[in-house]
Protein backbone atom coordinates (compact mmCIF):
# COMPACT_ATOMS: atom_id res chain seq x y z
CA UNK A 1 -28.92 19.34 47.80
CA UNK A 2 -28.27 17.02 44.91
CA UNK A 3 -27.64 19.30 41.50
CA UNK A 4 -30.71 18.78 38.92
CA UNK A 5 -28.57 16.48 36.82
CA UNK A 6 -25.85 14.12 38.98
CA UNK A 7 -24.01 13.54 35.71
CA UNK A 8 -23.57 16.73 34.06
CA UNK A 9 -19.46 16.38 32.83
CA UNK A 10 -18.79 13.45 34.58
CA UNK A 11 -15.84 11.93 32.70
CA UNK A 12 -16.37 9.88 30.18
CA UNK A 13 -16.02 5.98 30.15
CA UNK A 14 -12.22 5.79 29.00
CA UNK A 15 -9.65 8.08 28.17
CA UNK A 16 -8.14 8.03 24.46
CA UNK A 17 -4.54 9.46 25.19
CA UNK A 18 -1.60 7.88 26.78
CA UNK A 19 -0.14 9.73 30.48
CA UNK A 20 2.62 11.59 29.24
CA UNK A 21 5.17 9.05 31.11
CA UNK A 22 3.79 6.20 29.48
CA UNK A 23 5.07 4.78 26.26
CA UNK A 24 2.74 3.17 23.66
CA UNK A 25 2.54 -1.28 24.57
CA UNK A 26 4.81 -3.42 22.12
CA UNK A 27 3.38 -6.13 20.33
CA UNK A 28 3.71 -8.52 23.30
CA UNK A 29 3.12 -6.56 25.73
CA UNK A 30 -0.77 -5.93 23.40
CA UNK A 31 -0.88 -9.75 23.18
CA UNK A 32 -0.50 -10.12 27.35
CA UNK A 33 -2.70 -7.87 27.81
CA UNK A 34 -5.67 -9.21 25.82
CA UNK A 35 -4.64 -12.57 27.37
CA UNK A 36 -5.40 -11.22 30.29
CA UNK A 37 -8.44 -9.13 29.92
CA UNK A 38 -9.79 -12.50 28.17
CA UNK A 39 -8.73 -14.51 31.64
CA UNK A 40 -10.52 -11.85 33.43
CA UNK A 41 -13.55 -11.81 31.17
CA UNK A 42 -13.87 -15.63 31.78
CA UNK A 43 -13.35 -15.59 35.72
CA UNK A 44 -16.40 -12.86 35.55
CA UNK A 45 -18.81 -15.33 33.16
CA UNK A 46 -17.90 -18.21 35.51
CA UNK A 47 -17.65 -16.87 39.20
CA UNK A 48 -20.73 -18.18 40.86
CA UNK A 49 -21.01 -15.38 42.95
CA UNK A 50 -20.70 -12.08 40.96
CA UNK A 51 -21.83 -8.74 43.01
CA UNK A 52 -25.78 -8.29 41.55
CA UNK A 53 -25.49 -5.14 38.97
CA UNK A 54 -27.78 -2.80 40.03
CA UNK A 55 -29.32 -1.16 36.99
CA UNK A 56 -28.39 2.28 35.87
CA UNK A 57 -30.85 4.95 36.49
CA UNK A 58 -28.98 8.73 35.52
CA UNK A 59 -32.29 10.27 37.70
CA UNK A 60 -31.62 7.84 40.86
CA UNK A 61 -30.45 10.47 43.83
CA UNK A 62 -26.97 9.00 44.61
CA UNK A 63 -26.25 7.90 48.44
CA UNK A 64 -22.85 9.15 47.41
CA UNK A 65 -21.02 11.49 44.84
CA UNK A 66 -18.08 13.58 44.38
CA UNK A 67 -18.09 16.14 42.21
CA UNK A 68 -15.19 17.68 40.35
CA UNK A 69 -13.30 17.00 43.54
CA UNK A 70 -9.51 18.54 43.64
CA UNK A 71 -7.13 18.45 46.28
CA UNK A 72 -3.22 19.19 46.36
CA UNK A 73 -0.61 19.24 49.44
CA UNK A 74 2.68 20.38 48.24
CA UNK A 75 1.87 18.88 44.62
CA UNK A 76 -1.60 18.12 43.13
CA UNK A 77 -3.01 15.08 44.58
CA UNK A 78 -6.55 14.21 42.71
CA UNK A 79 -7.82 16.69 40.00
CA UNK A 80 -11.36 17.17 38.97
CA UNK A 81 -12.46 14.01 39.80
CA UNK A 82 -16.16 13.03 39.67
CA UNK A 83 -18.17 9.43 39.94
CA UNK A 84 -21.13 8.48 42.11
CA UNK A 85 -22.49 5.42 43.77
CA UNK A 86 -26.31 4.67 44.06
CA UNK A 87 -28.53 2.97 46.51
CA UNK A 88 -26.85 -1.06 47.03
CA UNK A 89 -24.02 -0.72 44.60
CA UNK A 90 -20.47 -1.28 45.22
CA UNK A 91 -17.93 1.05 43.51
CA UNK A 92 -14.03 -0.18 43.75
CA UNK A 93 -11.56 2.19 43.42
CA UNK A 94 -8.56 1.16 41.74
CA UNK A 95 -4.83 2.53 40.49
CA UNK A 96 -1.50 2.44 40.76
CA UNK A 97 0.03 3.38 44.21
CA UNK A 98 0.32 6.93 44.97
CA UNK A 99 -2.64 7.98 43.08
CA UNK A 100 -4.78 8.79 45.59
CA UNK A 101 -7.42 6.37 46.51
CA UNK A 102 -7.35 5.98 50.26
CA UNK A 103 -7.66 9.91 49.90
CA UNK A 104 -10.91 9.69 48.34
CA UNK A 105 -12.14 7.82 51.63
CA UNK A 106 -10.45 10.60 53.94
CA UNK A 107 -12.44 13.09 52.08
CA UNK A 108 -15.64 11.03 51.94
CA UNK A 109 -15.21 10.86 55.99
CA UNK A 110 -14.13 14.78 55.92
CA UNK A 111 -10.92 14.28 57.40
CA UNK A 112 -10.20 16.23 54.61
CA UNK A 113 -11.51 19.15 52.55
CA UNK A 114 -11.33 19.00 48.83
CA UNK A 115 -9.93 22.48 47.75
CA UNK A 116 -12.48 22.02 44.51
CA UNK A 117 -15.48 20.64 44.21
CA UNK A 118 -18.24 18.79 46.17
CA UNK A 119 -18.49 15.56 48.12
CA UNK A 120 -21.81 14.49 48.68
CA UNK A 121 -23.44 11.85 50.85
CA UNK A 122 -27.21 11.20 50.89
CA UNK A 123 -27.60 14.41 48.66
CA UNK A 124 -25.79 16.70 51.55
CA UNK A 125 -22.32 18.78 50.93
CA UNK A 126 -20.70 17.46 53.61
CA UNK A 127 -18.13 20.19 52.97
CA UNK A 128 -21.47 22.35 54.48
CA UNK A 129 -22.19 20.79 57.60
CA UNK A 130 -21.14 21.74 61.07
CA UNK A 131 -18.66 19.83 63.19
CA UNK A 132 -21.31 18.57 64.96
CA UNK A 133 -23.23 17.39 61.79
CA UNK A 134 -20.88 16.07 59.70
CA UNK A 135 -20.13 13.45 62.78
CA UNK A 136 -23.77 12.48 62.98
CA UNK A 137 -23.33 12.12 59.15
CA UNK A 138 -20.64 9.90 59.70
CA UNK A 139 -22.93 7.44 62.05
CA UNK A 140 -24.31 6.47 58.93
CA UNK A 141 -21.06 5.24 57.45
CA UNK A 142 -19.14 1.65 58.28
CA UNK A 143 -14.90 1.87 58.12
CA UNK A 144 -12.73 -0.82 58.06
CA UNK A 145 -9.37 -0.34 57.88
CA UNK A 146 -6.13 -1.48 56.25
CA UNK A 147 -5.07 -4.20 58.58
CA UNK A 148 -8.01 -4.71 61.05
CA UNK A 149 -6.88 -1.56 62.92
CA UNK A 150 -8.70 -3.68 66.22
CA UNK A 151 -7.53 -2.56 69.42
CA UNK A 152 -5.13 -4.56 70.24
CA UNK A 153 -5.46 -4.50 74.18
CA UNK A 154 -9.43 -5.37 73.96
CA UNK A 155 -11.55 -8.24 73.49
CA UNK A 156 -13.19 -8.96 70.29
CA UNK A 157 -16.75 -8.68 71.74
CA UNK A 158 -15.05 -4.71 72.91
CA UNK A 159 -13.92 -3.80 69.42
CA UNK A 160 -17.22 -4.54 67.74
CA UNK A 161 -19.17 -3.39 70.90
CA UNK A 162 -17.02 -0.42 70.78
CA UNK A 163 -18.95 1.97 68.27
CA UNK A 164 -21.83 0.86 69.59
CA UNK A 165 -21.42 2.19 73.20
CA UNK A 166 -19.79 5.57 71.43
CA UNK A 167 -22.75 6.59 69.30
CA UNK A 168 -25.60 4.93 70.62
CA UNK A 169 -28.02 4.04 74.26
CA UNK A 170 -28.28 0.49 73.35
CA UNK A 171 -28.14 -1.34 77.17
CA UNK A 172 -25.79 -3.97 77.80
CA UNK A 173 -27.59 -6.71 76.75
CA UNK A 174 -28.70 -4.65 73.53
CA UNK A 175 -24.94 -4.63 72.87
CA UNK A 176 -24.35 -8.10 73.29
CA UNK A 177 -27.04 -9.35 71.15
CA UNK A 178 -25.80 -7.00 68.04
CA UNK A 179 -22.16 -8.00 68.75
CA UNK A 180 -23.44 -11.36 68.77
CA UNK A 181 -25.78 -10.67 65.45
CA UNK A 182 -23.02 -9.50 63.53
CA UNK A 183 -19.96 -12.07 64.19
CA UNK A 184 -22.84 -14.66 63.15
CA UNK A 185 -23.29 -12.51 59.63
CA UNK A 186 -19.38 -12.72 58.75
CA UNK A 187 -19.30 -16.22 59.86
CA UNK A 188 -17.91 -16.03 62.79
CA UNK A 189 -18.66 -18.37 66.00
CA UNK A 190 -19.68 -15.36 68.99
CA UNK A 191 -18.77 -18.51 71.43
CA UNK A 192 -15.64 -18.96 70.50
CA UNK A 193 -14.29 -15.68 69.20
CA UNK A 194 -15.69 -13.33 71.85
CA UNK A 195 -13.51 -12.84 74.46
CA UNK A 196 -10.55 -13.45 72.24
CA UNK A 197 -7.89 -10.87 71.62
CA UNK A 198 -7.37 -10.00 68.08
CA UNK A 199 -3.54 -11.37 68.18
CA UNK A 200 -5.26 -15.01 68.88
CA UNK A 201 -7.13 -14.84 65.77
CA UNK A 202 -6.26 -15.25 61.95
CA UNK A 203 -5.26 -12.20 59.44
CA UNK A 204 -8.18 -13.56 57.54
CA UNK A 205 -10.74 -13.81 60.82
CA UNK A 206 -9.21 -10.22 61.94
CA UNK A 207 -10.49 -8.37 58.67
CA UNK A 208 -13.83 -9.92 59.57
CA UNK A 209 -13.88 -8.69 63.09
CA UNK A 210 -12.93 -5.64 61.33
CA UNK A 211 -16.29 -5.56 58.78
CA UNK A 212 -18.87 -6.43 61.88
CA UNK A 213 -17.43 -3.53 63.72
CA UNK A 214 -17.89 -1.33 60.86
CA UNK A 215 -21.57 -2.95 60.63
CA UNK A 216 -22.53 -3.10 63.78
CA UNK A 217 -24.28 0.57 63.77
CA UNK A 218 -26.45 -0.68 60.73
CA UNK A 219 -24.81 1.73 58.21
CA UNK A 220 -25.71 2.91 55.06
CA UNK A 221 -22.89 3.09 53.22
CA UNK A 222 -19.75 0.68 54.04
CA UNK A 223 -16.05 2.28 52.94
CA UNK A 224 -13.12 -0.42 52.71
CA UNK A 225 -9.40 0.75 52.62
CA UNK A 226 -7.18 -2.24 51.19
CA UNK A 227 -9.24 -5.22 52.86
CA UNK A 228 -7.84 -7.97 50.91
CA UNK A 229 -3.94 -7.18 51.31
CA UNK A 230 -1.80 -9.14 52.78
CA UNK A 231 -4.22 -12.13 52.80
CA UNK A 232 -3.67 -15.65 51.06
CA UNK A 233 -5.96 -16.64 48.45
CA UNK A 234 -8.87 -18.72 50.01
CA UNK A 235 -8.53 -15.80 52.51
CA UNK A 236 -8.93 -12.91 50.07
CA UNK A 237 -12.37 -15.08 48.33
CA UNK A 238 -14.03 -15.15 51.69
CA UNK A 239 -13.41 -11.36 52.47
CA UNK A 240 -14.55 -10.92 48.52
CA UNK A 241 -17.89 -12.91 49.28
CA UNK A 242 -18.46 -11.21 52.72
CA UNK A 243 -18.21 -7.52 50.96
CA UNK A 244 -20.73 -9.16 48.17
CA UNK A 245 -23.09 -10.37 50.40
CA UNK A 246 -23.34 -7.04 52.37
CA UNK A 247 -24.56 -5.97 49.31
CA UNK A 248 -26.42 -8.74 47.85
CA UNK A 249 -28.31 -9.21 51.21
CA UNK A 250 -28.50 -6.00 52.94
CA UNK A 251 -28.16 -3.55 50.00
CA UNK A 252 -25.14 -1.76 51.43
CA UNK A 253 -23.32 0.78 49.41
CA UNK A 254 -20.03 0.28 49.93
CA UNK A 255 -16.72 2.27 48.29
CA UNK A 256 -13.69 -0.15 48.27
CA UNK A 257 -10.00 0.85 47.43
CA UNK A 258 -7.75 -2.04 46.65
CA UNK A 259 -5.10 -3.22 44.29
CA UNK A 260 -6.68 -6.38 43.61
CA UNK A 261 -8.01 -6.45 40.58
CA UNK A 262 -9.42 -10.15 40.89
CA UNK A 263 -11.18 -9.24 43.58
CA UNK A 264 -12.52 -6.04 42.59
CA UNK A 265 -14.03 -7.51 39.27
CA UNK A 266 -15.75 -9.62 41.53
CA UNK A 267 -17.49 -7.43 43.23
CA UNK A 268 -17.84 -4.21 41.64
CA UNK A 269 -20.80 -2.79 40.56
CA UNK A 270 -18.55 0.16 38.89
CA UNK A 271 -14.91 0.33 38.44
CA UNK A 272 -13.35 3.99 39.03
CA UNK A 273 -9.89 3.85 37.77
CA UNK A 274 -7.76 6.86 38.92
CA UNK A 275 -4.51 7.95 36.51
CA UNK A 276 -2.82 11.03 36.38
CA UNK A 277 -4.86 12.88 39.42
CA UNK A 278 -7.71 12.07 37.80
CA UNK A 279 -10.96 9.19 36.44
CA UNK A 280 -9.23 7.46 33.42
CA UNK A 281 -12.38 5.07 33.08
CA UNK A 282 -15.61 4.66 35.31
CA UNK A 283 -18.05 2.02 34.55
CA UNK A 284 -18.88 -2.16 35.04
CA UNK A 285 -15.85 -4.50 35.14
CA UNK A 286 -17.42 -5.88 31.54
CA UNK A 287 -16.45 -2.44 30.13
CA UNK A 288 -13.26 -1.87 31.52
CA UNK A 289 -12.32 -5.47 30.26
CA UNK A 290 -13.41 -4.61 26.87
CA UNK A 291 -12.50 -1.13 26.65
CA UNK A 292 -9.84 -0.51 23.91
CA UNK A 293 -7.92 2.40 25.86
CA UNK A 294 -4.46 2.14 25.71
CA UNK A 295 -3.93 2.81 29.56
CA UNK A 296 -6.82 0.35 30.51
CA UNK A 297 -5.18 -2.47 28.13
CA UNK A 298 -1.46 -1.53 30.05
CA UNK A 299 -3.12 -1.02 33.49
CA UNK A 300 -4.65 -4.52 32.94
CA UNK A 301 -1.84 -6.44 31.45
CA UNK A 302 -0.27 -6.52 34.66
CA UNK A 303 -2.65 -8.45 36.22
């Protein structure tokens, strides 16, 4: 179960010391980087389709939360890292390569164990569960992958029908009409994209194959490794409205890990920014923008 208080010692909202690698910004380097936090400030105020902030409740039971979470390999690879995600809000997980955010999905899917710590989905330890449980668990969870990761050799109608024949007794003609449901949610034509292979399609209509296999079970909670790289950018807006309409429509939870920070102001409801192992801020893209961190003004100026 959920502890009494979800955000007992959660980090705070920014960190007020510089990683010891980093050395303090010149004077230009402070000038860029309000330039750009002000850019980004602007794009927020004038994007017609912001993600919807759902409103902060501290007593709301989160549909997902990890709790002091560590994990090392040979070297430490997250340390004591906490955030949550509520009912319908998106939380994008940001940082500079290597830090380990595509680990925080592995974990959330329990392809790995945290050696500290908790992670929790719908108020369970998933850490606790049996084999068995933990993959009914993960029923109630939507991947899509870095890439599309489609099956190459199989139709589209087969890759989105795919988890559906797997994990549930839907008939044949149950199938079709929620293969045919979904490709008609992300926009795409079931007549003409069906019996495609994925190699006759774009990048950009491949990572939305990808997103109505990962909804075709009707999942809770939607988890997104990377799905705006490698994509141009007319490409990259429609994935960015497709992830905020999940939400906006459907009230999806969704994690997302990318490096575009564009994209991820655009739909965030929270911002987890991971530095050092570890949360250097965690909280709405209006408060990482303004935050007067050091690392946060650095991490941003590059953008």
């Amino acid at each position: 179960m959920m502890a009494d208080d979800p955000n007992t010692n959660l980090v705070p909202a920014s960190r007020g010391h510089l990683p010891a690698n980093l050395e303090p910004p010149t004077p230009e380097q402070e000038v860029r980087a309000g330039q750009a936090r002000a850019a980004m400030r602007d794009e927020i105020d004038d994007d017609e389709t912001p993600a919807p902030r759902v409103p902060a409740n501290a007593n709301a039971a989160a549909i997902l939360a990890l709790e002091h979470v560590s994990l090392a390999f040979d070297h430490p690879i997250l340390d004591d890292i906490s955030f949550r995600a509520n009912k319908g809000e998106t939380v994008v997980v940001v940082g500079e390569s290597g830090t380990g955010k595509s680990t925080i999905l592995k974990l959330i899917l329990r392809l790995l164990s945290p050696d500290r710590g908790r992670v929790l989905v719908k108020g369970e330890d998933i850490g606790q569960l049996t084999y068995e449980e933990a993959l009914a668990m993960r029923q109630s969870m939507g991947m899509v992958f870095q890439g599309g990761a489609l099956f190459d050799s199989l139709t589209v109608f087969d890759n989105v029908a795919y988890p559906l024949y797997e994990h549930t007794k839907l008939d044949d003609d149950a199938v079709e009409a929620r293969v045919r449901e979904v490709l008609q949610y992300v926009d795409l034509d079931p007549e003409h994209v069906m019996w495609l292979k994925p190699a006759a399609l774009s990048g950009g209509m491949q990572k939305r194959v990808g997103v109505a296999r990962g909804l075709a079970a009707d999942p809770e909670i939607m988890l997104y490794d990377e799905p705006t790289s490698g994509l141009d950018p007319l490409t990259t807006a429609t994935v960015t409205n497709l992830i905020i309409k999940l939400q906006r429509e459907l009230g999806v939870t969704s994690i997302v890990v990318t490096h575009d920070i564009r994209s991820a102001f655009r739909m965030a409801s929270k911002v987890a920014l991971l530095s050092e192992r570890t949360i250097a801020f965690f909280g709405t893209p209006e408060e990482m923008t303004a935050s007067d961190d050091p690392y946060i003004q650095r991490f941003l100026g590059g953008y």
